[in-house]
C-alpha atoms as a PDB file:
ATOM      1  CA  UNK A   1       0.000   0.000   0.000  1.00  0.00           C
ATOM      2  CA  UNK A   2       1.579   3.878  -0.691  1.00  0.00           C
ATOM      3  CA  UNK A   3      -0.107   6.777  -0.115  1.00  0.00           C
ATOM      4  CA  UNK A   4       0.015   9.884  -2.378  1.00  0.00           C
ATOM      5  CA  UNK A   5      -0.148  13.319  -1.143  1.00  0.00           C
ATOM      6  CA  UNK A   6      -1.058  15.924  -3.901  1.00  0.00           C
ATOM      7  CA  UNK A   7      -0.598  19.639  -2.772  1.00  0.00           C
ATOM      8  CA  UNK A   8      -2.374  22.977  -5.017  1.00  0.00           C
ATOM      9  CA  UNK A   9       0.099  25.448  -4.560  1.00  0.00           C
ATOM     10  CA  UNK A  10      -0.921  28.520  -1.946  1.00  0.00           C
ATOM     11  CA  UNK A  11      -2.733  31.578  -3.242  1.00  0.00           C
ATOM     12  CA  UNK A  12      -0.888  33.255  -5.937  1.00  0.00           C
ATOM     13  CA  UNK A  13      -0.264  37.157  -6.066  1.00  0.00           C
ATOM     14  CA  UNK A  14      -2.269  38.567  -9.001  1.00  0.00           C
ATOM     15  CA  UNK A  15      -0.073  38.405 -12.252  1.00  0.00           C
ATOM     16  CA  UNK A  16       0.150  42.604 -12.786  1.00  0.00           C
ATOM     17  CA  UNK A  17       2.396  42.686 -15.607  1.00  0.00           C
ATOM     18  CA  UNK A  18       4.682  39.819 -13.911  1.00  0.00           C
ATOM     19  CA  UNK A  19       4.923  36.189 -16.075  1.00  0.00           C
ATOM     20  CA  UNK A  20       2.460  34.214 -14.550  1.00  0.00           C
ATOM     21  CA  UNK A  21       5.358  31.277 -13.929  1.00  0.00           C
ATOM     22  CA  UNK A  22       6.919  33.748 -11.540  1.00  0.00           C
ATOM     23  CA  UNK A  23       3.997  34.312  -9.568  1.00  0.00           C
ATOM     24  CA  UNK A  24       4.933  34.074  -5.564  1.00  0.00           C
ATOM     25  CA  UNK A  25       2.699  33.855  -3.075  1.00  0.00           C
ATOM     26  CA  UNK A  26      -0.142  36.128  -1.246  1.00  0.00           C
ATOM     27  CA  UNK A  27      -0.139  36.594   2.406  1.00  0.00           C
ATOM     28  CA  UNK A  28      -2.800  34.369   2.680  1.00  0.00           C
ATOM     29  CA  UNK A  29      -0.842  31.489   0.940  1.00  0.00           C
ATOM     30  CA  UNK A  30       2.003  31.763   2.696  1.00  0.00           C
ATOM     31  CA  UNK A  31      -0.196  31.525   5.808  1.00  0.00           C
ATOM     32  CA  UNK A  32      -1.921  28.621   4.190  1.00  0.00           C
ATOM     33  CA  UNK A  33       0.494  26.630   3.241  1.00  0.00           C
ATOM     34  CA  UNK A  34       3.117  26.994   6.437  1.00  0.00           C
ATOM     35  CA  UNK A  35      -0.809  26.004   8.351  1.00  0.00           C
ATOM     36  CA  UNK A  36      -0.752  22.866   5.930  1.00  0.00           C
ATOM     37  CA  UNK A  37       2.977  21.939   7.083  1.00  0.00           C
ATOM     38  CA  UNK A  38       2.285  22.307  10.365  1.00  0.00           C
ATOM     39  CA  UNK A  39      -1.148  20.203   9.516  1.00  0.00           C
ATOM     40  CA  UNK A  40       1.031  16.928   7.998  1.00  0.00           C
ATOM     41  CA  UNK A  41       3.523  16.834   9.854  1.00  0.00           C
ATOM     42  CA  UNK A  42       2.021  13.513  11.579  1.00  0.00           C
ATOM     43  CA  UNK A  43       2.126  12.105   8.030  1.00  0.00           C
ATOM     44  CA  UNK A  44       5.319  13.029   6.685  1.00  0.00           C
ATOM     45  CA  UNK A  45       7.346  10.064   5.846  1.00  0.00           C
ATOM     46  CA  UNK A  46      11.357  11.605   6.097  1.00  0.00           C
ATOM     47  CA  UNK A  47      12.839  11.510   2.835  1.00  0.00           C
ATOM     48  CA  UNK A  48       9.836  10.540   1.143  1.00  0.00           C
ATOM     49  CA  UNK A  49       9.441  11.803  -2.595  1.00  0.00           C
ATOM     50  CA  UNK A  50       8.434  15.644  -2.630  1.00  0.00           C
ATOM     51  CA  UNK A  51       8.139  16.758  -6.724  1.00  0.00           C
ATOM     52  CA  UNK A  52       7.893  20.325  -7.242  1.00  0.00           C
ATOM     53  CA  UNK A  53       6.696  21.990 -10.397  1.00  0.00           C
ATOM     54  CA  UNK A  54       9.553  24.430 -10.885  1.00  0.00           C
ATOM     55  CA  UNK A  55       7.336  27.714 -11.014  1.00  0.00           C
ATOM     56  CA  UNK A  56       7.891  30.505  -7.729  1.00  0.00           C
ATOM     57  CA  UNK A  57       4.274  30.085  -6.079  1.00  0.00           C
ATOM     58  CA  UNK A  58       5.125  26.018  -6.016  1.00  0.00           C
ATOM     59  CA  UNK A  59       8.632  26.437  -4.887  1.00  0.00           C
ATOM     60  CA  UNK A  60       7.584  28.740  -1.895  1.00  0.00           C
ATOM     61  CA  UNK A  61       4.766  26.339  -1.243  1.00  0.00           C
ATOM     62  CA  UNK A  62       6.991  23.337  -0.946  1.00  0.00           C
ATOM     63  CA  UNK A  63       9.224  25.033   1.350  1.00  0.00           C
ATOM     64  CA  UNK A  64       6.741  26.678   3.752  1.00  0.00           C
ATOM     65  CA  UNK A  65       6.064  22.658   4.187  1.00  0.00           C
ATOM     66  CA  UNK A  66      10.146  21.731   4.397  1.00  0.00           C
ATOM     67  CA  UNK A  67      10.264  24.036   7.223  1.00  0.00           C
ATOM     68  CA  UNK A  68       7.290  22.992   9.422  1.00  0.00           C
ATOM     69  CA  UNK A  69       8.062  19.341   8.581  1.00  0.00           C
ATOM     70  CA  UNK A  70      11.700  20.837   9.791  1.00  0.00           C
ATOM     71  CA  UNK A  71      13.175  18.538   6.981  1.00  0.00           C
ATOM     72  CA  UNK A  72      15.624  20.161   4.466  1.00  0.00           C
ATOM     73  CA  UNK A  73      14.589  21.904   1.198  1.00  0.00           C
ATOM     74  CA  UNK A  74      17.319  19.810  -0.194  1.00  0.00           C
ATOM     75  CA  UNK A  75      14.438  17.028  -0.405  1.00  0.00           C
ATOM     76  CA  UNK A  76      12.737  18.674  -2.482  1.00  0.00           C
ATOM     77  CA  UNK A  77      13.290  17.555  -6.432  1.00  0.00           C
ATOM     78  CA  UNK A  78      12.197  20.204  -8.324  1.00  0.00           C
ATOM     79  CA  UNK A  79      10.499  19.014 -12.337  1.00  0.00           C
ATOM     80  CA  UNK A  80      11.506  21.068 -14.740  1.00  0.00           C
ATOM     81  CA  UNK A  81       8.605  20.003 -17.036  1.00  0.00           C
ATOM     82  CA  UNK A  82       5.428  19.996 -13.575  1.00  0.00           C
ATOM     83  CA  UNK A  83       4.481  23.435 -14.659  1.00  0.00           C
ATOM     84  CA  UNK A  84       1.157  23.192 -15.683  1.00  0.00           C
ATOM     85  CA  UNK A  85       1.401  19.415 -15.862  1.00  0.00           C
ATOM     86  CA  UNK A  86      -1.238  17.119 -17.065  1.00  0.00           C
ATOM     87  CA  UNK A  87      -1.910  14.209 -15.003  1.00  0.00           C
ATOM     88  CA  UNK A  88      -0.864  11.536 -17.333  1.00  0.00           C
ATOM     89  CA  UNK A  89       2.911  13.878 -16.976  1.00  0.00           C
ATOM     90  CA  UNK A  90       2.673  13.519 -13.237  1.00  0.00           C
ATOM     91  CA  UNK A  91       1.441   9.922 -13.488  1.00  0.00           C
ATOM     92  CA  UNK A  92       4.888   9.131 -15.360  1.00  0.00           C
ATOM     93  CA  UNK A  93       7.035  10.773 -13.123  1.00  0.00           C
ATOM     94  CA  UNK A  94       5.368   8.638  -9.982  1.00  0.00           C
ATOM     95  CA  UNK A  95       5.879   5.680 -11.598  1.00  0.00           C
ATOM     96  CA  UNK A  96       9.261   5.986 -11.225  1.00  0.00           C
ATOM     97  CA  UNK A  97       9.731   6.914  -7.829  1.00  0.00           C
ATOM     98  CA  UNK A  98      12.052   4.198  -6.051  1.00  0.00           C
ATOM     99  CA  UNK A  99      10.157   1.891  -3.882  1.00  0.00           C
ATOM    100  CA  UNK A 100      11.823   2.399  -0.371  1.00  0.00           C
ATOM    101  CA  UNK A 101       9.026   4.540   0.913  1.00  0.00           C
ATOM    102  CA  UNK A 102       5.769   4.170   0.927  1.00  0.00           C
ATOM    103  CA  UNK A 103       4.477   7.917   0.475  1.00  0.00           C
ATOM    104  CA  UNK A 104       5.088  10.422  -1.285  1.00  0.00           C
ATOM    105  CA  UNK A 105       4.247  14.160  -2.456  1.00  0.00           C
ATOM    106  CA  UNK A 106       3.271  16.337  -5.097  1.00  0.00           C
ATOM    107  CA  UNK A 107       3.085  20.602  -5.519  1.00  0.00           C
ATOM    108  CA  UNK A 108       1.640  21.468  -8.708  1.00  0.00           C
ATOM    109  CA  UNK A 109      -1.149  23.379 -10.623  1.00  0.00           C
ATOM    110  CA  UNK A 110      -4.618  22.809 -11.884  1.00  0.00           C
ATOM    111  CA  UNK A 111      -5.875  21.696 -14.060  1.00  0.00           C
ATOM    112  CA  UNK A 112      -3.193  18.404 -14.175  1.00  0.00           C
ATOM    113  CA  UNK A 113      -3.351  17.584 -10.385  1.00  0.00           C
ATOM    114  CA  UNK A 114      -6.716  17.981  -9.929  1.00  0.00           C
ATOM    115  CA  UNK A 115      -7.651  15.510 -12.957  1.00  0.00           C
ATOM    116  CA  UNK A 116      -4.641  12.851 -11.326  1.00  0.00           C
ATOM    117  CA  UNK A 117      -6.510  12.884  -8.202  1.00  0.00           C
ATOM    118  CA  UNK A 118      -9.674  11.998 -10.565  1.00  0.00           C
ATOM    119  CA  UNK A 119      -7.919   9.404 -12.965  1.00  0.00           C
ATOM    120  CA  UNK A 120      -6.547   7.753  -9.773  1.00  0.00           C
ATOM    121  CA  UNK A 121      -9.668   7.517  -7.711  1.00  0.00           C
ATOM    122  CA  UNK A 122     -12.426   7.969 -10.609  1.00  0.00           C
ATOM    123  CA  UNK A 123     -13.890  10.851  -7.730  1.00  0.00           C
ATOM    124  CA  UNK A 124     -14.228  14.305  -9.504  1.00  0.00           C
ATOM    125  CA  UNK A 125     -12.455  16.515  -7.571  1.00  0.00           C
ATOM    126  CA  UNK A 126     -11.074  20.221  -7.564  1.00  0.00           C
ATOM    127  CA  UNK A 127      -8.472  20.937  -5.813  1.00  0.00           C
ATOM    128  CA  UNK A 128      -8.659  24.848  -4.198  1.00  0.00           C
ATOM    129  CA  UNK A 129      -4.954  26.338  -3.388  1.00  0.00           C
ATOM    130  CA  UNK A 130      -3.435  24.962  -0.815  1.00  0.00           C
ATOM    131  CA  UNK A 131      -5.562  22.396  -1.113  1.00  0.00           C
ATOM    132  CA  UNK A 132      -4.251  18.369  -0.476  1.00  0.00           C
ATOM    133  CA  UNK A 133      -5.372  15.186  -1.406  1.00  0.00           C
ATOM    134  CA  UNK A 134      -4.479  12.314   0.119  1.00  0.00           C
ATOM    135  CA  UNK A 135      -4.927   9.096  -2.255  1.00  0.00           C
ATOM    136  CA  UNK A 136      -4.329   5.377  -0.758  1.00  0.00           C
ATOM    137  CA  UNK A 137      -3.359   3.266  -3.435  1.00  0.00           C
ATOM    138  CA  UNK A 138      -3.270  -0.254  -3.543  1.00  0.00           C
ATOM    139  CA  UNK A 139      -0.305  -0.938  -4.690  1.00  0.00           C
ATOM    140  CA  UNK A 140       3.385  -2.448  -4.050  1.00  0.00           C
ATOM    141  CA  UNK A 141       5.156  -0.337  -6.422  1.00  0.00           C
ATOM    142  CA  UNK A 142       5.123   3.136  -7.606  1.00  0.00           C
ATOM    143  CA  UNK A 143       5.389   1.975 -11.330  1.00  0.00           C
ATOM    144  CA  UNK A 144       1.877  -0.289 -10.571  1.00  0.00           C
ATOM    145  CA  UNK A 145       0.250   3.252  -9.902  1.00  0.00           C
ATOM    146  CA  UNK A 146      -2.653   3.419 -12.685  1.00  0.00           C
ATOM    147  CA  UNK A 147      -5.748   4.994 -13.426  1.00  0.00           C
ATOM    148  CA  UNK A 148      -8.441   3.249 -10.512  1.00  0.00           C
ATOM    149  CA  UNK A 149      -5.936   2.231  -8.294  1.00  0.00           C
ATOM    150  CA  UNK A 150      -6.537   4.446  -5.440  1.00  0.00           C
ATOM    151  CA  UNK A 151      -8.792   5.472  -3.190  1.00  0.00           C
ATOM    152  CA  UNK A 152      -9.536   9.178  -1.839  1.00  0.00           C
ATOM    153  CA  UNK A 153      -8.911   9.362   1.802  1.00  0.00           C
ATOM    154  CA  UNK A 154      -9.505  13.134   2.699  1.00  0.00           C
ATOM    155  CA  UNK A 155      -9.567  16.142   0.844  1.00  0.00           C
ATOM    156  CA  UNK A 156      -8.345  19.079   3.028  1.00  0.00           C
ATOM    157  CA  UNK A 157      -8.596  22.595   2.413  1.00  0.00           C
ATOM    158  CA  UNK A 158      -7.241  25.371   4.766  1.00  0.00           C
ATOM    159  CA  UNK A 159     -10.983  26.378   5.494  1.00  0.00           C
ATOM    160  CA  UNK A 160     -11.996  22.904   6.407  1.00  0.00           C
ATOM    161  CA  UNK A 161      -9.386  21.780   9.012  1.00  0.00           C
ATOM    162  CA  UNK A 162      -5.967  23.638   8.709  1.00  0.00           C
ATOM    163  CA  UNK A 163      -7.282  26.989  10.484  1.00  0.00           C
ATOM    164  CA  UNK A 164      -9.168  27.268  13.514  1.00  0.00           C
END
């Protein structure tokens, strides 16, 4: 059995002239996503695959988490190709993940993680920023992750359980 966590980036700053790949964060999704850190860190596995589209509102995302889960931003593998990923993209990336833990994470974008969360658990979801699904798959391996092969255990947003 692994577990997949998949992460919407925080709230984005509005774009304003600036490339919308270099959008960072609004106070609210900085807040947001350091509250989600401090949320998970029960369920952090230490080491554990953390995939990081390479735009600025991901990055800062992934290492509000790093610094709750006090774990190094060093773990985090940033994919050059995650921005704006489809899910079939992020599908082929977690398929080969090594199999010595048995969780791991994703910060991306919509549409692509919303629709992985949906091809792996055939639930329609939307993801909100900062918002994280956690998927239980029933698998062995990372490459015997497929479409139907998981099941959604909890979709968490920072309205419904991060923030009092």
């Amino acid at each position: 059995m692994k577990r997949l966590f998949i992460v919407r980036h925080g709230k984005a700053v509005h774009p304003e002239g600036q490339p919308d790949f270099e959008r960072g964060l609004t106070n609210r999704g900085v807040a947001d996503a350091q509250a989600l850190g401090e949320w998970t860190i029960k369920v952090r596995e230490l080491g554990a695959p953390l995939w990081v589209s390479p735009a600025a509102r991901t990055q800062a995302t992934a290492h509000h988490l790093c610094a709750a889960w006090d774990e190094p931003v060093e773990h985090i593998r940033t994919e050059p190709n995650a921005y704006l990923a489809s899910d079939r993209a992020w599908l082929s990336w977690i398929n080969g993940w090594p199999d010595d833990h048995q969780s791991g994470w994703i910060v991306g974008h919509n549409p692509g993680l919303s629709e992985l969360v949906e091809r792996l658990t055939d639930q329609p979801t939307w993801l909100p920023t900062c918002g994280m699904a956690e998927v239980e798959l029933d698998v062995d391996a990372w490459a015997e992750v497929f479409a139907g092969t998981g099941r959604l255990r909890g979709l968490f947003t920072p309205k419904s359980v991060m923030r009092p």
